[in-house]
PDB file of N, CA and C in Angstrom:
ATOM      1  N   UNK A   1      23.529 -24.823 218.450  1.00  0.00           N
ATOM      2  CA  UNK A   1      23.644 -23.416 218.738  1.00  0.00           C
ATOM      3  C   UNK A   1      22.763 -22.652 217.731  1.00  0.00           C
ATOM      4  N   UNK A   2      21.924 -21.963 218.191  1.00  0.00           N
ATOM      5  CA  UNK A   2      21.018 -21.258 217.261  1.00  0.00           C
ATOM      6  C   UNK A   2      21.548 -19.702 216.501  1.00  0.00           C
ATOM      7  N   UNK A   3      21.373 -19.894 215.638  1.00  0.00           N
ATOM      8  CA  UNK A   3      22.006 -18.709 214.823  1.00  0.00           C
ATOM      9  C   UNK A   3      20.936 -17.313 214.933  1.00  0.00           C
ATOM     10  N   UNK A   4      22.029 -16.013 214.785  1.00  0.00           N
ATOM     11  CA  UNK A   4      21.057 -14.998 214.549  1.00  0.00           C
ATOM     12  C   UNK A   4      20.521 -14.598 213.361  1.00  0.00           C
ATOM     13  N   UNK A   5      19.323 -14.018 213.471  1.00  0.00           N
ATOM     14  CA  UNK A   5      18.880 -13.528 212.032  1.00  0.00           C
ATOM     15  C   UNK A   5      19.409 -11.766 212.065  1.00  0.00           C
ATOM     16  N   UNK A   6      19.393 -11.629 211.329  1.00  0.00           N
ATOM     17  CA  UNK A   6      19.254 -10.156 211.192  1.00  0.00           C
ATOM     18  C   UNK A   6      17.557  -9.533 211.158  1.00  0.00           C
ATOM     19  N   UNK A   7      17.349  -8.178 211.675  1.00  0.00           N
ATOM     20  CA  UNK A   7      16.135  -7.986 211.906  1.00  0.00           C
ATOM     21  C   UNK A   7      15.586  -7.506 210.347  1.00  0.00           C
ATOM     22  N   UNK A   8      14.436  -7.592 210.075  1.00  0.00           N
ATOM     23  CA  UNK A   8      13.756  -7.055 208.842  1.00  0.00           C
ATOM     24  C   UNK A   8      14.037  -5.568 209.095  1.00  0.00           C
ATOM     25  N   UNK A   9      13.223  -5.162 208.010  1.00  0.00           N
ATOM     26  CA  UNK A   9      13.267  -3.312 208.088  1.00  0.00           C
ATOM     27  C   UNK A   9      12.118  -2.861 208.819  1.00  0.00           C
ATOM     28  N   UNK A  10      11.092  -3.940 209.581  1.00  0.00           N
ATOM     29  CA  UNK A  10      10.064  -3.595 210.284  1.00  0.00           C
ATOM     30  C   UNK A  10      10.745  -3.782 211.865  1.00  0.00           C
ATOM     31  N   UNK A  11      11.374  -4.767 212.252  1.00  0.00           N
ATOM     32  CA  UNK A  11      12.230  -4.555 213.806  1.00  0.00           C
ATOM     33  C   UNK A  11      13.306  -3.523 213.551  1.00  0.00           C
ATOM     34  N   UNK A  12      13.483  -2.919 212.685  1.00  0.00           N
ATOM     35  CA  UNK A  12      15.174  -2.284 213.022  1.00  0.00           C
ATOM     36  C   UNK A  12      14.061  -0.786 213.927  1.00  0.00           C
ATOM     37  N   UNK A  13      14.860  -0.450 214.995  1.00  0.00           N
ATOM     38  CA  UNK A  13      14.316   0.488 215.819  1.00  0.00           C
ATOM     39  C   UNK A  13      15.120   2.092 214.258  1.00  0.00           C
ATOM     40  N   UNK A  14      14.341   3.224 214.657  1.00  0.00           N
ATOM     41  CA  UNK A  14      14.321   4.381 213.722  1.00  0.00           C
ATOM     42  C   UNK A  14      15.709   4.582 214.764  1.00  0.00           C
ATOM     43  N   UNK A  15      16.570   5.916 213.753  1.00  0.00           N
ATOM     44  CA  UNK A  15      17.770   6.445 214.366  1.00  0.00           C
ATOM     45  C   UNK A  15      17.632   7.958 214.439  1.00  0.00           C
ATOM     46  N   UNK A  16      17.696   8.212 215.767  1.00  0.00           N
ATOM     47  CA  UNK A  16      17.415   9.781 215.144  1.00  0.00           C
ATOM     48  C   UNK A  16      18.877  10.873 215.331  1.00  0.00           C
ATOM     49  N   UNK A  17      19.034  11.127 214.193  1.00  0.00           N
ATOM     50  CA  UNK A  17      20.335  11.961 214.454  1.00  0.00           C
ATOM     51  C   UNK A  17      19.918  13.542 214.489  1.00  0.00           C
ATOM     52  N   UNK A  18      21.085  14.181 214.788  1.00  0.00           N
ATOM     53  CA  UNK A  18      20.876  15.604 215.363  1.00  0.00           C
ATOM     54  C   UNK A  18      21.802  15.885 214.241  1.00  0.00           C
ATOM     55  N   UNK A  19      20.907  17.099 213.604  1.00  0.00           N
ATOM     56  CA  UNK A  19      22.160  17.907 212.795  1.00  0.00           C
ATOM     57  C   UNK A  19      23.166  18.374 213.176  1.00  0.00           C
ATOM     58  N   UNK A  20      24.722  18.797 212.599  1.00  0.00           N
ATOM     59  CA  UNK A  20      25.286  19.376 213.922  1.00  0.00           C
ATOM     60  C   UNK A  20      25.107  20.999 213.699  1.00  0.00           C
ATOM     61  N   UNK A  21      25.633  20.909 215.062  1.00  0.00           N
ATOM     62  CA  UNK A  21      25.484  22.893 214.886  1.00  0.00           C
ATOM     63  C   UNK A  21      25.847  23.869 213.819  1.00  0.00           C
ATOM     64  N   UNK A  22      25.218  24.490 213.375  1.00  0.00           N
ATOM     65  CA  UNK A  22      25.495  25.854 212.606  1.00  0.00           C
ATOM     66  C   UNK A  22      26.190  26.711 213.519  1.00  0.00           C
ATOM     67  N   UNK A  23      27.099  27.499 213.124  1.00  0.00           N
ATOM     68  CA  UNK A  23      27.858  28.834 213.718  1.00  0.00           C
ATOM     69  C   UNK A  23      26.427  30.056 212.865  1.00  0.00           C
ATOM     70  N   UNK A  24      26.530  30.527 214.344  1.00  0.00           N
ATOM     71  CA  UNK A  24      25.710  31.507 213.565  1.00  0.00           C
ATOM     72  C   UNK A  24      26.628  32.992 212.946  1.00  0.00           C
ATOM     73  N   UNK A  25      25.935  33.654 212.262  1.00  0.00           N
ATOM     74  CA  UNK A  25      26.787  34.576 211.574  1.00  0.00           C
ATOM     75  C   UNK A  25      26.868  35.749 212.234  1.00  0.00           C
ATOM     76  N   UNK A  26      26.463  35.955 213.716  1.00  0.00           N
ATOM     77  CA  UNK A  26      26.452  36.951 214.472  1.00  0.00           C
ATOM     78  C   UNK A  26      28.089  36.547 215.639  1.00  0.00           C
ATOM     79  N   UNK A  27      28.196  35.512 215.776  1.00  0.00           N
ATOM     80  CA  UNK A  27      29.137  34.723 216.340  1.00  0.00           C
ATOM     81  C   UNK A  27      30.547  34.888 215.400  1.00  0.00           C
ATOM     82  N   UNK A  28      30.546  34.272 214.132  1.00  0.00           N
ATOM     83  CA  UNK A  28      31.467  34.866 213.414  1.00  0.00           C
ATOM     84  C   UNK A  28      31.799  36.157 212.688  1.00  0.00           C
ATOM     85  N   UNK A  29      30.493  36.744 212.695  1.00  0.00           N
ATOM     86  CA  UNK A  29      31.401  38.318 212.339  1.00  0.00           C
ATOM     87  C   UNK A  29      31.831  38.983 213.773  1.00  0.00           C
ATOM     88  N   UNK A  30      31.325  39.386 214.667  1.00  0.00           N
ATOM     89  CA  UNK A  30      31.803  39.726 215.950  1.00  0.00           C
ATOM     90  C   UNK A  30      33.000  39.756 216.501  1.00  0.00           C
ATOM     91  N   UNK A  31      33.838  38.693 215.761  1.00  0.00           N
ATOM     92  CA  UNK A  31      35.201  39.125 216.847  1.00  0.00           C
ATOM     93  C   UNK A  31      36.520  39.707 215.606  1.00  0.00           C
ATOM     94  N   UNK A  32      36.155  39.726 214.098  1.00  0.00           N
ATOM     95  CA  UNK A  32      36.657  40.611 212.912  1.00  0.00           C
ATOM     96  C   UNK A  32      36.732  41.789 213.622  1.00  0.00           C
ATOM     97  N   UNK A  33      35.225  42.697 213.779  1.00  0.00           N
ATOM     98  CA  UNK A  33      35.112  43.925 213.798  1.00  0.00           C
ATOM     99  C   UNK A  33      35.462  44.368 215.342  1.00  0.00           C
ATOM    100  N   UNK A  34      35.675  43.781 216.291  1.00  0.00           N
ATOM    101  CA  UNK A  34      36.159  43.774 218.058  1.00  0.00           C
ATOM    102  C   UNK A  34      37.877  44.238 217.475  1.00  0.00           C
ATOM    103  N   UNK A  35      38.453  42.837 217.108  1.00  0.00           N
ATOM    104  CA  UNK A  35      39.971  43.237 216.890  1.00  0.00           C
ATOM    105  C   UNK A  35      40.416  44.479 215.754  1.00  0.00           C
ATOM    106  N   UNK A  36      39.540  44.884 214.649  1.00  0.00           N
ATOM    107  CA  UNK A  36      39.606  46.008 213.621  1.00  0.00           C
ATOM    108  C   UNK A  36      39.643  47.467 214.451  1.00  0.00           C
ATOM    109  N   UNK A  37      38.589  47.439 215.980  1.00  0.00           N
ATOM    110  CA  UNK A  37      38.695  48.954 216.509  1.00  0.00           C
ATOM    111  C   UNK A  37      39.790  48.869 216.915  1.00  0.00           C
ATOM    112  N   UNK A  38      40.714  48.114 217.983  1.00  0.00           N
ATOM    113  CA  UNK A  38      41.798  48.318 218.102  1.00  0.00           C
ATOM    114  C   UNK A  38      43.551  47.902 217.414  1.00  0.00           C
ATOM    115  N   UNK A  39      44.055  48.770 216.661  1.00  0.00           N
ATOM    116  CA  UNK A  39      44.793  48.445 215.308  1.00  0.00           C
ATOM    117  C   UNK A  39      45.993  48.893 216.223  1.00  0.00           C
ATOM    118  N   UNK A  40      47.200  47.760 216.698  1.00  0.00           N
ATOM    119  CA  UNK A  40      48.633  48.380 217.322  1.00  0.00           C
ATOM    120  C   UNK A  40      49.110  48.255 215.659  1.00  0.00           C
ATOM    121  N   UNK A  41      49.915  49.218 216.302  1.00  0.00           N
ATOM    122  CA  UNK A  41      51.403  49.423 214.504  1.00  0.00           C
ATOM    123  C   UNK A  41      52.506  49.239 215.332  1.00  0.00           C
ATOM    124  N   UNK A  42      53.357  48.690 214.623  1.00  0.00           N
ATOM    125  CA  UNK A  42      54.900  48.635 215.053  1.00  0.00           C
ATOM    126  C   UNK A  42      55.120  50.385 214.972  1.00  0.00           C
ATOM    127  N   UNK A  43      56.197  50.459 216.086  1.00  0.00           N
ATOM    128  CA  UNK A  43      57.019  51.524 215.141  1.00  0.00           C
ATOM    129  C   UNK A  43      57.674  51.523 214.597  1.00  0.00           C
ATOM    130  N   UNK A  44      58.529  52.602 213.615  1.00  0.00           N
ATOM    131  CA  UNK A  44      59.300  52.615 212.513  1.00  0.00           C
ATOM    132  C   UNK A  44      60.705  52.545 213.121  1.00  0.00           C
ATOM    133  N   UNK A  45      61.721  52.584 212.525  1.00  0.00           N
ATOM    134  CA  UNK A  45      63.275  52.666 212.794  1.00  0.00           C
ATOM    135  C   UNK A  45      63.490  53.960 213.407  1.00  0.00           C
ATOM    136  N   UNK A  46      62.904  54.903 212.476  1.00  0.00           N
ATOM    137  CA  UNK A  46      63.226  56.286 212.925  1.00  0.00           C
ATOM    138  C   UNK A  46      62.408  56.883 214.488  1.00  0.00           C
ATOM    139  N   UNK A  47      61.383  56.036 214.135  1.00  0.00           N
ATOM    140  CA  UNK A  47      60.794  56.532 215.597  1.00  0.00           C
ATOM    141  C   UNK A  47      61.101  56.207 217.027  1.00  0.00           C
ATOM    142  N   UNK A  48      62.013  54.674 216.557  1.00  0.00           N
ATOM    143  CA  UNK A  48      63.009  54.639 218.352  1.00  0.00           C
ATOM    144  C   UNK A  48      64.427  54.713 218.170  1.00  0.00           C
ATOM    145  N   UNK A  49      64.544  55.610 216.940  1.00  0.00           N
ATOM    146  CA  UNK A  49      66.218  56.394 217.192  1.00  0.00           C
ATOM    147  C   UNK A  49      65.446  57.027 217.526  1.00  0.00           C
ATOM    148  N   UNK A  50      65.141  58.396 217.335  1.00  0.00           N
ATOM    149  CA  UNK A  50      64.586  59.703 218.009  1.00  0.00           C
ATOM    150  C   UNK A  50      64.193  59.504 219.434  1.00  0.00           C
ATOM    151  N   UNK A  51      63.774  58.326 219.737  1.00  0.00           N
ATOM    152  CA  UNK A  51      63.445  58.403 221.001  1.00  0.00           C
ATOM    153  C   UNK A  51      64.874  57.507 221.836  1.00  0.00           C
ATOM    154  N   UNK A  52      65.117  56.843 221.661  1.00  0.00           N
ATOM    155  CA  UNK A  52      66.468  56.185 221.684  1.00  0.00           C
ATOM    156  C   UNK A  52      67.485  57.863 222.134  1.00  0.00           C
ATOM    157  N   UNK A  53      67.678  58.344 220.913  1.00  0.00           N
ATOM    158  CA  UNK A  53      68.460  59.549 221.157  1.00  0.00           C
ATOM    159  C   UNK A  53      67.941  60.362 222.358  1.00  0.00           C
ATOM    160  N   UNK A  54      66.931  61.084 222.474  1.00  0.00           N
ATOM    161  CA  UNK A  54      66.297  61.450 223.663  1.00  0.00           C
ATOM    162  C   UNK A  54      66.715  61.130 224.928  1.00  0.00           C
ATOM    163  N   UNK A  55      66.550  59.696 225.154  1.00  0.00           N
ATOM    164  CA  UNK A  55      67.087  58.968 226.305  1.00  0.00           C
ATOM    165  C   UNK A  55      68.323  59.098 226.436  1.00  0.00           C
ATOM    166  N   UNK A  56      69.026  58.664 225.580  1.00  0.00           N
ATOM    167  CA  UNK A  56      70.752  59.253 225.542  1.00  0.00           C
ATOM    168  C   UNK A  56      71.184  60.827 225.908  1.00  0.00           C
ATOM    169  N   UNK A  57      70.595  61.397 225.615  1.00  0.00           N
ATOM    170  CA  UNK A  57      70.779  63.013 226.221  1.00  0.00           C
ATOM    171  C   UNK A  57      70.443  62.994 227.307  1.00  0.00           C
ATOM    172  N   UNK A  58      68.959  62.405 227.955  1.00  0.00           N
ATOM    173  CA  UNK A  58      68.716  62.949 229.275  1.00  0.00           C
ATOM    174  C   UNK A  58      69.415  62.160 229.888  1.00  0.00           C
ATOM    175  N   UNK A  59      70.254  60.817 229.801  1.00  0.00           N
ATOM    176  CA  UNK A  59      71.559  60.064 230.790  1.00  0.00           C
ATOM    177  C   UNK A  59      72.622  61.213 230.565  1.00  0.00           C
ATOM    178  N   UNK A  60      72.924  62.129 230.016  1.00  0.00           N
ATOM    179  CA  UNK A  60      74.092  62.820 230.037  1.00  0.00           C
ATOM    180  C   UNK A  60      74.805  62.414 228.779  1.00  0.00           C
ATOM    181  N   UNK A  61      74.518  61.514 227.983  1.00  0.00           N
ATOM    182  CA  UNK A  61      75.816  61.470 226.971  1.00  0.00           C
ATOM    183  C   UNK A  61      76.522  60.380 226.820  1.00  0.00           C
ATOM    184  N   UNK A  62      76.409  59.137 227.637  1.00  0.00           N
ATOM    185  CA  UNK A  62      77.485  58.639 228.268  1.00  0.00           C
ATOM    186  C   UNK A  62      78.048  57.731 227.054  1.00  0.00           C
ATOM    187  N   UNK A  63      79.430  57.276 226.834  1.00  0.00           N
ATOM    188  CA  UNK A  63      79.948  56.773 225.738  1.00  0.00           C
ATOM    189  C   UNK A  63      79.854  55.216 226.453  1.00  0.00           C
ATOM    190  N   UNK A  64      79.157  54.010 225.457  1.00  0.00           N
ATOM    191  CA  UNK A  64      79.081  52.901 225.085  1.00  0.00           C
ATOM    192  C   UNK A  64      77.536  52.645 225.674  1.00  0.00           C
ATOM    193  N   UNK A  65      77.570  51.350 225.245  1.00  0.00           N
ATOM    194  CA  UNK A  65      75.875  50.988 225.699  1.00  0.00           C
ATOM    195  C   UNK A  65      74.715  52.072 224.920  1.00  0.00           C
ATOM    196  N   UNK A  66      74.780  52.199 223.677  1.00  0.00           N
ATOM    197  CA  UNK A  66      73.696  52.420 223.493  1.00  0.00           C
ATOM    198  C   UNK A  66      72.882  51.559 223.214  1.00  0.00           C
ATOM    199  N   UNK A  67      72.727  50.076 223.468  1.00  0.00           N
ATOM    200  CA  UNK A  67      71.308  48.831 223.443  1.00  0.00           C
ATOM    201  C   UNK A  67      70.525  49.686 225.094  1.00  0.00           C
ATOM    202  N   UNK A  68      70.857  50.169 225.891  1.00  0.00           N
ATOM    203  CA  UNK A  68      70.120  50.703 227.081  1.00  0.00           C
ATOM    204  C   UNK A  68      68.882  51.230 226.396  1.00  0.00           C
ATOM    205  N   UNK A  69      69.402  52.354 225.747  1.00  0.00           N
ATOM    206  CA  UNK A  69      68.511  53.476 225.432  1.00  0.00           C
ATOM    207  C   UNK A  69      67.447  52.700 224.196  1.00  0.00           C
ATOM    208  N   UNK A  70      68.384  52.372 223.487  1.00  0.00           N
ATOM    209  CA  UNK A  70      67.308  50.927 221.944  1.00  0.00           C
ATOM    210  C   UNK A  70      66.266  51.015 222.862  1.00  0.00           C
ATOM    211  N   UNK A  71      66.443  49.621 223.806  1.00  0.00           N
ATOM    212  CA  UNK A  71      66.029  48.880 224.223  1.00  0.00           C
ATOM    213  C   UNK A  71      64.432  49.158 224.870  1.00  0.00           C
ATOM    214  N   UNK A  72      65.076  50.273 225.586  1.00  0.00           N
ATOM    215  CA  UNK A  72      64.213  51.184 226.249  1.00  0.00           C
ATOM    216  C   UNK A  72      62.944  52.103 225.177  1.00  0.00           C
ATOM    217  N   UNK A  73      63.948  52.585 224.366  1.00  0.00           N
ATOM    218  CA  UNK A  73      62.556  53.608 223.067  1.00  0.00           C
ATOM    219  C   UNK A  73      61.924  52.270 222.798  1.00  0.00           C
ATOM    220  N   UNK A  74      62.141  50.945 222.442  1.00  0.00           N
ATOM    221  CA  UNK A  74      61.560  50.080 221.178  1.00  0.00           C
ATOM    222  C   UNK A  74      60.027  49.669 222.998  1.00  0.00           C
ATOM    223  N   UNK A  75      60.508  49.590 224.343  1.00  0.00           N
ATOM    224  CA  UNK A  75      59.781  48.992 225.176  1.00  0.00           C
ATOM    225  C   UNK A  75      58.308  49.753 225.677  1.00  0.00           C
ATOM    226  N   UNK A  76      59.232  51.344 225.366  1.00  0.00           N
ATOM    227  CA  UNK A  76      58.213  52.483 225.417  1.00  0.00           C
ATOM    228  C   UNK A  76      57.165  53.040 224.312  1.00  0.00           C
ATOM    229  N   UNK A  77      57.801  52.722 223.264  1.00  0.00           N
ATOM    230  CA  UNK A  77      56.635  52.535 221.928  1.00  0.00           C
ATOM    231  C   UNK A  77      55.707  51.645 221.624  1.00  0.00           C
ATOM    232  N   UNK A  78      56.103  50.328 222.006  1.00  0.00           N
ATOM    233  CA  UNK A  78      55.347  49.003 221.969  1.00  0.00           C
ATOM    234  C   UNK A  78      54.186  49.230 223.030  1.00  0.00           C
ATOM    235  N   UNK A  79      54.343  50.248 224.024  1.00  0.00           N
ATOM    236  CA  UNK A  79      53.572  50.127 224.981  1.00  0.00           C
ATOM    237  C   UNK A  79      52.440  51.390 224.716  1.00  0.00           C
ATOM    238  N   UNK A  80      52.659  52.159 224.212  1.00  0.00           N
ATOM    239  CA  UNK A  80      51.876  52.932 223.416  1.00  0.00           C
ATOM    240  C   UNK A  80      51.235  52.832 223.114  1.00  0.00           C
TER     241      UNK A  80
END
């Protein structure tokens, strides 16, 4: 059975590799300054009692269930 040689450094065929990609820096700054124009804020506590309360007056008043009205200021601010 005949054995292999290994090839010299004159048969080994060249390898050509590909650098890999660079991100370019137009690609990564671009989507920082996209999400920075539009800035949501939570609202505060006080700002869906007040509105919370609101809602409770224009139902009339009604005694129990105030998570309705919460529920409702915290769904109407978020959407803001």
């Amino acid at each position: 059975m005949p054995t292999r040689k290994s090839p010299t450094s004159a048969e080994k065929k060249p390898t050509t590799r590909k650098a890999p990609a660079r991100k370019t820096a137009a690609k990564v700054d671009a989507a920082p300054v996209a999400e920075n124009s539009i800035e949501k804020r939570t609202p505060t506590y006080e700002e869906i009692a007040v509105l919370a309360e609101q809602f409770w007056n224009e139902r009339g008043r009604p005694f129990g269930s105030p998570e309705i009205d919460w529920l409702r200021a915290e769904q109407t601010l978020h959407a803001a």
